[in-house]
PDB file of N, CA and C in Angstrom:
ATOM      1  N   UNK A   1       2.669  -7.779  -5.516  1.00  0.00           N
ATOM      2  CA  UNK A   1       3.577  -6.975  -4.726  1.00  0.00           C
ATOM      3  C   UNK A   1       2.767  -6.204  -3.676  1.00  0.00           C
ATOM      4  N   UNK A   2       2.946  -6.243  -2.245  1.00  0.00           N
ATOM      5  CA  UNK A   2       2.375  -5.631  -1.494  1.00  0.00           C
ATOM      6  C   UNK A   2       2.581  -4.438  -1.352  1.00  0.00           C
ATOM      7  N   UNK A   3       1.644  -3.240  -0.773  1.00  0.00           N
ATOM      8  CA  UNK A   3       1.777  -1.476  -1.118  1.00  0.00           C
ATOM      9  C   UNK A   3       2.016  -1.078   0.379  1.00  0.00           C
ATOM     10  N   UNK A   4       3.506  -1.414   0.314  1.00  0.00           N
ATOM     11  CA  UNK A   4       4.331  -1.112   1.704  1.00  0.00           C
ATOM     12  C   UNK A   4       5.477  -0.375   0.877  1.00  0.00           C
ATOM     13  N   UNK A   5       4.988   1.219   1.952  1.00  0.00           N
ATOM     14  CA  UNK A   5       6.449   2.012   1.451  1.00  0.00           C
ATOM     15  C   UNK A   5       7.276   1.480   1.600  1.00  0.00           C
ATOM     16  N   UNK A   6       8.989   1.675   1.305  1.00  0.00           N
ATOM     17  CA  UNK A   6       9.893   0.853   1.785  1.00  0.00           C
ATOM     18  C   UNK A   6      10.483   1.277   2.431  1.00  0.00           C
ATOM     19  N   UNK A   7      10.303   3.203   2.981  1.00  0.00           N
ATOM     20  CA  UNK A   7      10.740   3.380   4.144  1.00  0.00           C
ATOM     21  C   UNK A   7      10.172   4.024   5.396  1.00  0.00           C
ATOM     22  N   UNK A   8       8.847   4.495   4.993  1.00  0.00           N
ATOM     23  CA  UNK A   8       8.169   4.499   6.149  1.00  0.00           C
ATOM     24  C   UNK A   8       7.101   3.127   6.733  1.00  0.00           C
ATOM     25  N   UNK A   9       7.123   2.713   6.099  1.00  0.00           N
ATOM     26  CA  UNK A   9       6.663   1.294   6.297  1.00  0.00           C
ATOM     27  C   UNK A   9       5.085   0.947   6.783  1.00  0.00           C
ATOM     28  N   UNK A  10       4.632   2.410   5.425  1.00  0.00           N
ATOM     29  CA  UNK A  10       3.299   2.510   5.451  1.00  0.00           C
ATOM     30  C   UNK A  10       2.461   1.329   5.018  1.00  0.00           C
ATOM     31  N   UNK A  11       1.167   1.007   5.128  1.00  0.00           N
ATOM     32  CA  UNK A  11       0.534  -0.559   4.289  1.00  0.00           C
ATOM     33  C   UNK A  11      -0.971   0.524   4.448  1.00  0.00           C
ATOM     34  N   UNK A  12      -2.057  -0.548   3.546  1.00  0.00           N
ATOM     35  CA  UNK A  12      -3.307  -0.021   3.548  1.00  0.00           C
ATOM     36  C   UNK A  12      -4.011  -0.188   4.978  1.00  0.00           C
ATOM     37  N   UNK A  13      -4.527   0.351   5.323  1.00  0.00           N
ATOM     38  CA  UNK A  13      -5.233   0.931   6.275  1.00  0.00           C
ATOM     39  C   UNK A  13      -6.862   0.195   6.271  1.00  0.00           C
ATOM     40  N   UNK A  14      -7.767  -0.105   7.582  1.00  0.00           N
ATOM     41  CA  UNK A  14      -8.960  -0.219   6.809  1.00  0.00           C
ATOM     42  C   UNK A  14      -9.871   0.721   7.699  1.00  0.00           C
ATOM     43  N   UNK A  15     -10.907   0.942   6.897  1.00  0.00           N
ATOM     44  CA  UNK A  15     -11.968   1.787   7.494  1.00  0.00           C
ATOM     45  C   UNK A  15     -13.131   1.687   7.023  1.00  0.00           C
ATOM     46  N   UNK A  16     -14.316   2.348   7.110  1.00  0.00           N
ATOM     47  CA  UNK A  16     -15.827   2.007   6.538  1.00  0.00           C
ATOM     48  C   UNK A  16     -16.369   3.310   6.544  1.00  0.00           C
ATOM     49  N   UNK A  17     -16.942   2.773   5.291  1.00  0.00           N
ATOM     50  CA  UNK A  17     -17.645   4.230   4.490  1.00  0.00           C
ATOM     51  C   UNK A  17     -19.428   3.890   5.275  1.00  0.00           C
ATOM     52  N   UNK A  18     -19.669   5.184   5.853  1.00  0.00           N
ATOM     53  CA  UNK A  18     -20.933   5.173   6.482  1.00  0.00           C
ATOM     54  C   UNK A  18     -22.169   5.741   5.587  1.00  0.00           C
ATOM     55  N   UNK A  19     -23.208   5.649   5.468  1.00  0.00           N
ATOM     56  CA  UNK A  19     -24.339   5.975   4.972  1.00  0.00           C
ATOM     57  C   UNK A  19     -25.554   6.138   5.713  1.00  0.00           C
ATOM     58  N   UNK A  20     -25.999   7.720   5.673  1.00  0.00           N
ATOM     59  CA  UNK A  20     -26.499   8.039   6.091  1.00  0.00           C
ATOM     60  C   UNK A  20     -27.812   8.568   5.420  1.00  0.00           C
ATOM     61  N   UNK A  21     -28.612   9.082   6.179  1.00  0.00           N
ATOM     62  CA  UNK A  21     -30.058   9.467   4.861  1.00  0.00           C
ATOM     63  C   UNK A  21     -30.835  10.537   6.251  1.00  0.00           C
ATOM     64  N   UNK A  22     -31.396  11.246   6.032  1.00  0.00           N
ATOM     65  CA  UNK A  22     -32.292  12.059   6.551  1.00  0.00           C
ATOM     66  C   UNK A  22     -31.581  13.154   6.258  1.00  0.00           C
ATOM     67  N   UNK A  23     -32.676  14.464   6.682  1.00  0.00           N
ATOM     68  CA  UNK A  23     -32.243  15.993   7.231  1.00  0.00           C
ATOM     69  C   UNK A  23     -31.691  16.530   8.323  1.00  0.00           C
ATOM     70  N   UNK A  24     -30.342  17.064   8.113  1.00  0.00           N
ATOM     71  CA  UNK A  24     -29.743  17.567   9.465  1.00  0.00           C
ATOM     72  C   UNK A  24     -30.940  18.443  10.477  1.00  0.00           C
ATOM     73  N   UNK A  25     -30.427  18.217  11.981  1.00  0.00           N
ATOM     74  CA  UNK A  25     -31.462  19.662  12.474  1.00  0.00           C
ATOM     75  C   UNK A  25     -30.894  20.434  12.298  1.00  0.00           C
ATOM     76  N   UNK A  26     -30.056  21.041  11.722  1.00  0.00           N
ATOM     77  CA  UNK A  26     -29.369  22.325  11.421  1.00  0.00           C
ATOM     78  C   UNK A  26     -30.459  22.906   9.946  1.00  0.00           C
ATOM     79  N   UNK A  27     -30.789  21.770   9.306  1.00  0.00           N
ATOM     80  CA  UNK A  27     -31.325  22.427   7.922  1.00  0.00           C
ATOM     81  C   UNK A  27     -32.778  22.425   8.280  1.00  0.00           C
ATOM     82  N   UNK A  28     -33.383  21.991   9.465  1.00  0.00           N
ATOM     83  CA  UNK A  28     -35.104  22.004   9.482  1.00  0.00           C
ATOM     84  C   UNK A  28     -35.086  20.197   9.709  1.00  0.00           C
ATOM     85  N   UNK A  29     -34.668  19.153   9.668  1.00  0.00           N
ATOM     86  CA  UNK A  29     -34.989  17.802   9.949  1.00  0.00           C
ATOM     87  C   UNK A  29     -35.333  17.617  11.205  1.00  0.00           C
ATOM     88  N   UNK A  30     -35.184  16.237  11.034  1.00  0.00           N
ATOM     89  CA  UNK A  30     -35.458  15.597  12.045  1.00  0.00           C
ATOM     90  C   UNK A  30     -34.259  14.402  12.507  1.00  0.00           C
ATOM     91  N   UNK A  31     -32.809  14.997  11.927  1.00  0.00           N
ATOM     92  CA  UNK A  31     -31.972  14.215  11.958  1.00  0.00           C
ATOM     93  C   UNK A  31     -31.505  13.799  11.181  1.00  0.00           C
ATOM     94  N   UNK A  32     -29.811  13.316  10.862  1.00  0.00           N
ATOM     95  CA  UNK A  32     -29.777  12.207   9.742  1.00  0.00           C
ATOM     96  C   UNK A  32     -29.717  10.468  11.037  1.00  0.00           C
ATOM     97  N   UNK A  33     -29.839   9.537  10.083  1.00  0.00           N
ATOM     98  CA  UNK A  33     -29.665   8.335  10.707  1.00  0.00           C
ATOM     99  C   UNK A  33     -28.459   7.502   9.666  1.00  0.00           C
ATOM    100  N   UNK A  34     -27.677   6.610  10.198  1.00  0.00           N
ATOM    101  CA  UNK A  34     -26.755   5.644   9.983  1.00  0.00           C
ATOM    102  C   UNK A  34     -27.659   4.414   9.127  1.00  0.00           C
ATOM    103  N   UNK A  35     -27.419   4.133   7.800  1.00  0.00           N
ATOM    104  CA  UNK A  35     -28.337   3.320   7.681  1.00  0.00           C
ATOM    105  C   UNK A  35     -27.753   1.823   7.383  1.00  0.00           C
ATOM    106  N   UNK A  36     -26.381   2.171   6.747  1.00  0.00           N
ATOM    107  CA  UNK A  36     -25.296   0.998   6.305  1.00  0.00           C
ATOM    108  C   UNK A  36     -24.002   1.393   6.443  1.00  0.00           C
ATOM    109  N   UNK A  37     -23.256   0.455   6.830  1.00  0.00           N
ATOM    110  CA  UNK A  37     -21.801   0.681   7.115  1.00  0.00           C
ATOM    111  C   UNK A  37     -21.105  -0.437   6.602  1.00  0.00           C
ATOM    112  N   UNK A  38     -20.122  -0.069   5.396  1.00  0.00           N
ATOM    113  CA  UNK A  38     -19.573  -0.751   4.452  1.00  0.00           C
ATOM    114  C   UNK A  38     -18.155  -0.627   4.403  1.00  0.00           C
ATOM    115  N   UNK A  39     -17.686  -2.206   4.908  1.00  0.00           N
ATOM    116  CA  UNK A  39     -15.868  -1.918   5.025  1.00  0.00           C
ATOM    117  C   UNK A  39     -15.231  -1.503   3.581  1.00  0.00           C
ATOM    118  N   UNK A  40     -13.773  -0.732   4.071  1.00  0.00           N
ATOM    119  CA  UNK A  40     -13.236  -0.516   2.631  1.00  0.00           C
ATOM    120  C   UNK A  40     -11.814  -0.356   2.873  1.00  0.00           C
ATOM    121  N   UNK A  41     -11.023  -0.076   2.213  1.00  0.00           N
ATOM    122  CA  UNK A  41      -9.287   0.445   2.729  1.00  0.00           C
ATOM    123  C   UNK A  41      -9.049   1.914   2.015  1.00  0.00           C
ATOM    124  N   UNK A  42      -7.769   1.874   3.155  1.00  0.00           N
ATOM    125  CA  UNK A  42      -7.509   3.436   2.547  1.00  0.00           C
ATOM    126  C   UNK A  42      -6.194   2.896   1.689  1.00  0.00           C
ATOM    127  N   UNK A  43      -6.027   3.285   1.071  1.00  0.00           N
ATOM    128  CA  UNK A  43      -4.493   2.683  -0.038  1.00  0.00           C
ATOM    129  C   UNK A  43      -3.612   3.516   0.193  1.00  0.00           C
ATOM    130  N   UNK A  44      -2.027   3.359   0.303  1.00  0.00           N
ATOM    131  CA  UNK A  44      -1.319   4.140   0.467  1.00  0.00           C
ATOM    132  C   UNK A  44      -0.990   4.771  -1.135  1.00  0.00           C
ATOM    133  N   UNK A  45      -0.284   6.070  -1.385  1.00  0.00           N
ATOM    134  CA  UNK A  45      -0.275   6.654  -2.671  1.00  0.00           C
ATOM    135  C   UNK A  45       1.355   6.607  -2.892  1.00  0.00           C
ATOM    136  N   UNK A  46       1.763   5.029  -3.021  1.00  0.00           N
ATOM    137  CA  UNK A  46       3.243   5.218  -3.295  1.00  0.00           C
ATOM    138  C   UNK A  46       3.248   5.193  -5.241  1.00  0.00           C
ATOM    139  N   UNK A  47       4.636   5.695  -4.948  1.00  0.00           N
ATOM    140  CA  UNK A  47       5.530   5.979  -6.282  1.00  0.00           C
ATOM    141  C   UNK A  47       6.427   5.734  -6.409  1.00  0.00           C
ATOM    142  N   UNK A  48       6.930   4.619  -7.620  1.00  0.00           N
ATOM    143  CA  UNK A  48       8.020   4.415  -7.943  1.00  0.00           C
ATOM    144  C   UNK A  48       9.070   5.426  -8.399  1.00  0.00           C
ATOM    145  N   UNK A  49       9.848   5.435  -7.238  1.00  0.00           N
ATOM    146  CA  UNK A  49      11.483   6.425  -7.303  1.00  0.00           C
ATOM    147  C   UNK A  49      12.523   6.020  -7.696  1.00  0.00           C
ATOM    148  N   UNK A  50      13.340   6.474  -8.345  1.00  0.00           N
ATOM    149  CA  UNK A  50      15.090   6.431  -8.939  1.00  0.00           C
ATOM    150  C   UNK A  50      15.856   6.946  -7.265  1.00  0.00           C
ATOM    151  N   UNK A  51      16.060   6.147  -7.142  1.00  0.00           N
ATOM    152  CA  UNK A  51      16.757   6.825  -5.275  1.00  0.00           C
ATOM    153  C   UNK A  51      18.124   5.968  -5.192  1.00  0.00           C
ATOM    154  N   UNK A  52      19.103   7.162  -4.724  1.00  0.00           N
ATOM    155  CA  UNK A  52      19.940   7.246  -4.299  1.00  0.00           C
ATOM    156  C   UNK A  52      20.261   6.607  -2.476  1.00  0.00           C
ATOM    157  N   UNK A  53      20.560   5.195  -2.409  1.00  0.00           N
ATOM    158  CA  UNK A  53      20.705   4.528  -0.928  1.00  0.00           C
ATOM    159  C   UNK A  53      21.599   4.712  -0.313  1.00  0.00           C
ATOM    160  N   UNK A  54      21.329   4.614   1.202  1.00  0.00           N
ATOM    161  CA  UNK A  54      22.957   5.540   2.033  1.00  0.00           C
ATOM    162  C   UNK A  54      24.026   4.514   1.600  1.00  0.00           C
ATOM    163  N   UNK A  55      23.777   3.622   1.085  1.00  0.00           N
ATOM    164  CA  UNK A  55      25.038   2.264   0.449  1.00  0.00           C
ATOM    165  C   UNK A  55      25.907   2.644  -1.082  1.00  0.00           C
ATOM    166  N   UNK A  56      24.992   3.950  -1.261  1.00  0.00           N
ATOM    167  CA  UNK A  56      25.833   4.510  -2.632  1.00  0.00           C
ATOM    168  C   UNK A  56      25.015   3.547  -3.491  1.00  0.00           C
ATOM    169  N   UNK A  57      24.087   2.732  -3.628  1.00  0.00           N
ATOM    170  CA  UNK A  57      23.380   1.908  -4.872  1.00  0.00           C
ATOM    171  C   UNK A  57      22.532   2.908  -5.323  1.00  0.00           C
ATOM    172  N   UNK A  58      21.945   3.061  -6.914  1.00  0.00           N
ATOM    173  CA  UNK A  58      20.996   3.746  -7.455  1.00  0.00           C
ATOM    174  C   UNK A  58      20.248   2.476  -7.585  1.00  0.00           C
ATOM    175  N   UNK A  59      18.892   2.280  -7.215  1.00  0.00           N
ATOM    176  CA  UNK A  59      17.472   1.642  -7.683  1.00  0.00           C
ATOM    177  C   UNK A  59      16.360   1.953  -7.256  1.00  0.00           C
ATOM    178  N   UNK A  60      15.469   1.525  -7.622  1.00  0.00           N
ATOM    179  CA  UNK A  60      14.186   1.937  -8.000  1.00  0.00           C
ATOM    180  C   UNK A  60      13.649   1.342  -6.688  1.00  0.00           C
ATOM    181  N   UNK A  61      12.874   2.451  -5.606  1.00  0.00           N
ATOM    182  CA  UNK A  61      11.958   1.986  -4.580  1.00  0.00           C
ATOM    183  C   UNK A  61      10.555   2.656  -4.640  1.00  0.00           C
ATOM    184  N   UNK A  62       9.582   1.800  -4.307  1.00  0.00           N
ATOM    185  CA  UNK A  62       8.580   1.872  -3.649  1.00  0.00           C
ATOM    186  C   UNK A  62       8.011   2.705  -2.856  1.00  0.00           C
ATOM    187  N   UNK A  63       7.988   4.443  -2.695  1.00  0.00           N
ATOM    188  CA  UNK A  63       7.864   5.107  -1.569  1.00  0.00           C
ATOM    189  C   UNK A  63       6.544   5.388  -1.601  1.00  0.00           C
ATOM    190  N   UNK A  64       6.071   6.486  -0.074  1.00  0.00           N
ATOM    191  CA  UNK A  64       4.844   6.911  -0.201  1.00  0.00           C
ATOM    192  C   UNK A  64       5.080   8.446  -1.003  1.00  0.00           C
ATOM    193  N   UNK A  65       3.771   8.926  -1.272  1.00  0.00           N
ATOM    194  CA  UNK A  65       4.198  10.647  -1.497  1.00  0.00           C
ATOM    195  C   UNK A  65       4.777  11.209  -0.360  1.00  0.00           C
ATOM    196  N   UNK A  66       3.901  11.046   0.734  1.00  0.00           N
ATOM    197  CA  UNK A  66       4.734  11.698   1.990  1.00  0.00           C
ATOM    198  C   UNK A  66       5.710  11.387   2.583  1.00  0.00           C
ATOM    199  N   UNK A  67       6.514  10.255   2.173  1.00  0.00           N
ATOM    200  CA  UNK A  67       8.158  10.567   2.398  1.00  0.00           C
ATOM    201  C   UNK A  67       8.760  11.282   1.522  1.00  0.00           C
ATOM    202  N   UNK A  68       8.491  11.254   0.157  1.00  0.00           N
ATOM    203  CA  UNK A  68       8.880  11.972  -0.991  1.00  0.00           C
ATOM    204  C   UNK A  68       8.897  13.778  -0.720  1.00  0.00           C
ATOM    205  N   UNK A  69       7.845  13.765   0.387  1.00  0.00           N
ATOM    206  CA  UNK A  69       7.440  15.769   0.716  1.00  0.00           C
ATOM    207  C   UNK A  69       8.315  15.756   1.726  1.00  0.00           C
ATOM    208  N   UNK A  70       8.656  14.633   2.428  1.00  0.00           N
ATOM    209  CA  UNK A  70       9.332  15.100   4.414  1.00  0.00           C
ATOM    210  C   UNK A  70      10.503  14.596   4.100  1.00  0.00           C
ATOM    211  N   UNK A  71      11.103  14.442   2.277  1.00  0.00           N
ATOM    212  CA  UNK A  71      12.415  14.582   2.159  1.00  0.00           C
ATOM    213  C   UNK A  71      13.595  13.443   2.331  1.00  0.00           C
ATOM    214  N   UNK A  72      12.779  12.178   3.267  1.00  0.00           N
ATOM    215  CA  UNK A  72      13.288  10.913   3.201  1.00  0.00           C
ATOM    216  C   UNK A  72      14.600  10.637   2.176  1.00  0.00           C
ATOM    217  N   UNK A  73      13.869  10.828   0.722  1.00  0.00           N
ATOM    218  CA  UNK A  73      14.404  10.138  -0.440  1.00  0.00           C
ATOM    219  C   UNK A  73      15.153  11.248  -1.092  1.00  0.00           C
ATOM    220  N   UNK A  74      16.798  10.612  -1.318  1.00  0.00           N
ATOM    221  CA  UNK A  74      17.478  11.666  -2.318  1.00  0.00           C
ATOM    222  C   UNK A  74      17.550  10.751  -3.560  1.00  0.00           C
ATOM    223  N   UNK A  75      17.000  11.885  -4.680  1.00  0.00           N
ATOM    224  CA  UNK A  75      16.541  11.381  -6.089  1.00  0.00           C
ATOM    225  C   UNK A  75      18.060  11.041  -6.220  1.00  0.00           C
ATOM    226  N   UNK A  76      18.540   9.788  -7.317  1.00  0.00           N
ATOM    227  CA  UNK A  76      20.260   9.017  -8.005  1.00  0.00           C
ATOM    228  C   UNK A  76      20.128  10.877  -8.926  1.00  0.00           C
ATOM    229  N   UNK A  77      21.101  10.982  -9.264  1.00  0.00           N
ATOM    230  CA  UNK A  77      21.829  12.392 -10.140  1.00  0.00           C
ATOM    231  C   UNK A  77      21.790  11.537 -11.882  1.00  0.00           C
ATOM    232  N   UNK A  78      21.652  12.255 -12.187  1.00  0.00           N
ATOM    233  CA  UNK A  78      21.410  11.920 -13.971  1.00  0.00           C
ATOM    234  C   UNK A  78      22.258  11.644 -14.416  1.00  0.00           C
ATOM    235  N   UNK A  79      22.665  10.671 -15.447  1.00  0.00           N
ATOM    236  CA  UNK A  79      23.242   9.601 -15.734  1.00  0.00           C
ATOM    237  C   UNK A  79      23.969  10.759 -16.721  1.00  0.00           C
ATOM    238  N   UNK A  80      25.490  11.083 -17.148  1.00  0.00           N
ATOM    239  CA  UNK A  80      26.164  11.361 -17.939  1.00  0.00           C
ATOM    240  C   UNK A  80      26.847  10.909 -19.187  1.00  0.00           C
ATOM    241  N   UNK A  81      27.070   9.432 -18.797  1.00  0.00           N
ATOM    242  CA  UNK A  81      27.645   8.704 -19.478  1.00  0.00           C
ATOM    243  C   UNK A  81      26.860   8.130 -20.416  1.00  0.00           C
ATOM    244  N   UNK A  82      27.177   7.800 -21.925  1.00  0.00           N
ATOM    245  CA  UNK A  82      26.403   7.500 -23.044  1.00  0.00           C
ATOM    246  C   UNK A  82      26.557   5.315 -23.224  1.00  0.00           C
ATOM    247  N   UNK A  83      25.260   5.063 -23.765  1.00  0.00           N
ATOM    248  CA  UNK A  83      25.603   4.380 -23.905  1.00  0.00           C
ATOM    249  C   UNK A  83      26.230   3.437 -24.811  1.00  0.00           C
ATOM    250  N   UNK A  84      26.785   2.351 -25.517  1.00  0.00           N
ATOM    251  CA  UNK A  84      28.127   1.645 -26.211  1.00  0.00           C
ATOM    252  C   UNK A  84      27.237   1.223 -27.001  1.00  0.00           C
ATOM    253  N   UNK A  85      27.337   1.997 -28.475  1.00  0.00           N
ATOM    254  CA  UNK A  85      26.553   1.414 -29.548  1.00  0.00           C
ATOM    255  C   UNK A  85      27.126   0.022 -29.920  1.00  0.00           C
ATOM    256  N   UNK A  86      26.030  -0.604 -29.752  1.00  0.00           N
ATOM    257  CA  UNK A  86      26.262  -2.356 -30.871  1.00  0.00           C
ATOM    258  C   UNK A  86      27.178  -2.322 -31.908  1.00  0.00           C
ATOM    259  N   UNK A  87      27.421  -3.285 -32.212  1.00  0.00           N
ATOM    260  CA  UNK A  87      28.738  -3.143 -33.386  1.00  0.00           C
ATOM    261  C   UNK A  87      29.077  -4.579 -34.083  1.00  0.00           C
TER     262      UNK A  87
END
């Protein structure tokens, strides 16, 4: 399953982690230097939600946290009804 919110239509990202080695001249060096640069991704931080769709359906989506904070998603309302024991 790919890690695409399902409504901001976030995906992983890529970027590279740099490595560096020496003394800043701020601390007394002589510099730091770049010594390796290693690709990597940033992952999005989704969470599976109980959400309420403007279609009136309750199911389960895929969001990021930050639609979850900027309010996107209205959580389905808690289920009242019991369920029909076997018999």
């Amino acid at each position: 399953m790919a890690r695409i919110c399902e409504l901001t239509g976030k995906r992983p990202m890529k970027g590279s982690i740099i490595w560096r080695s020496g003394k800043s001249k701020k601390s007394g060096g002589i510099g730091t230097h770049v010594t390796a640069i290693t690709k990597r991704k940033f992952a999005v931080n989704l969470q599976r939600v109980k959400a309420l769709l403007p279609s009136g359906e309750v199911r389960y989506i895929r969001v990021s946290a930050a639609a979850i904070k900027k309010g996107l998603v209205t959580k389905a309302p808690r289920r009242t009804w019991k369920k029909e024991t076997a018999k």
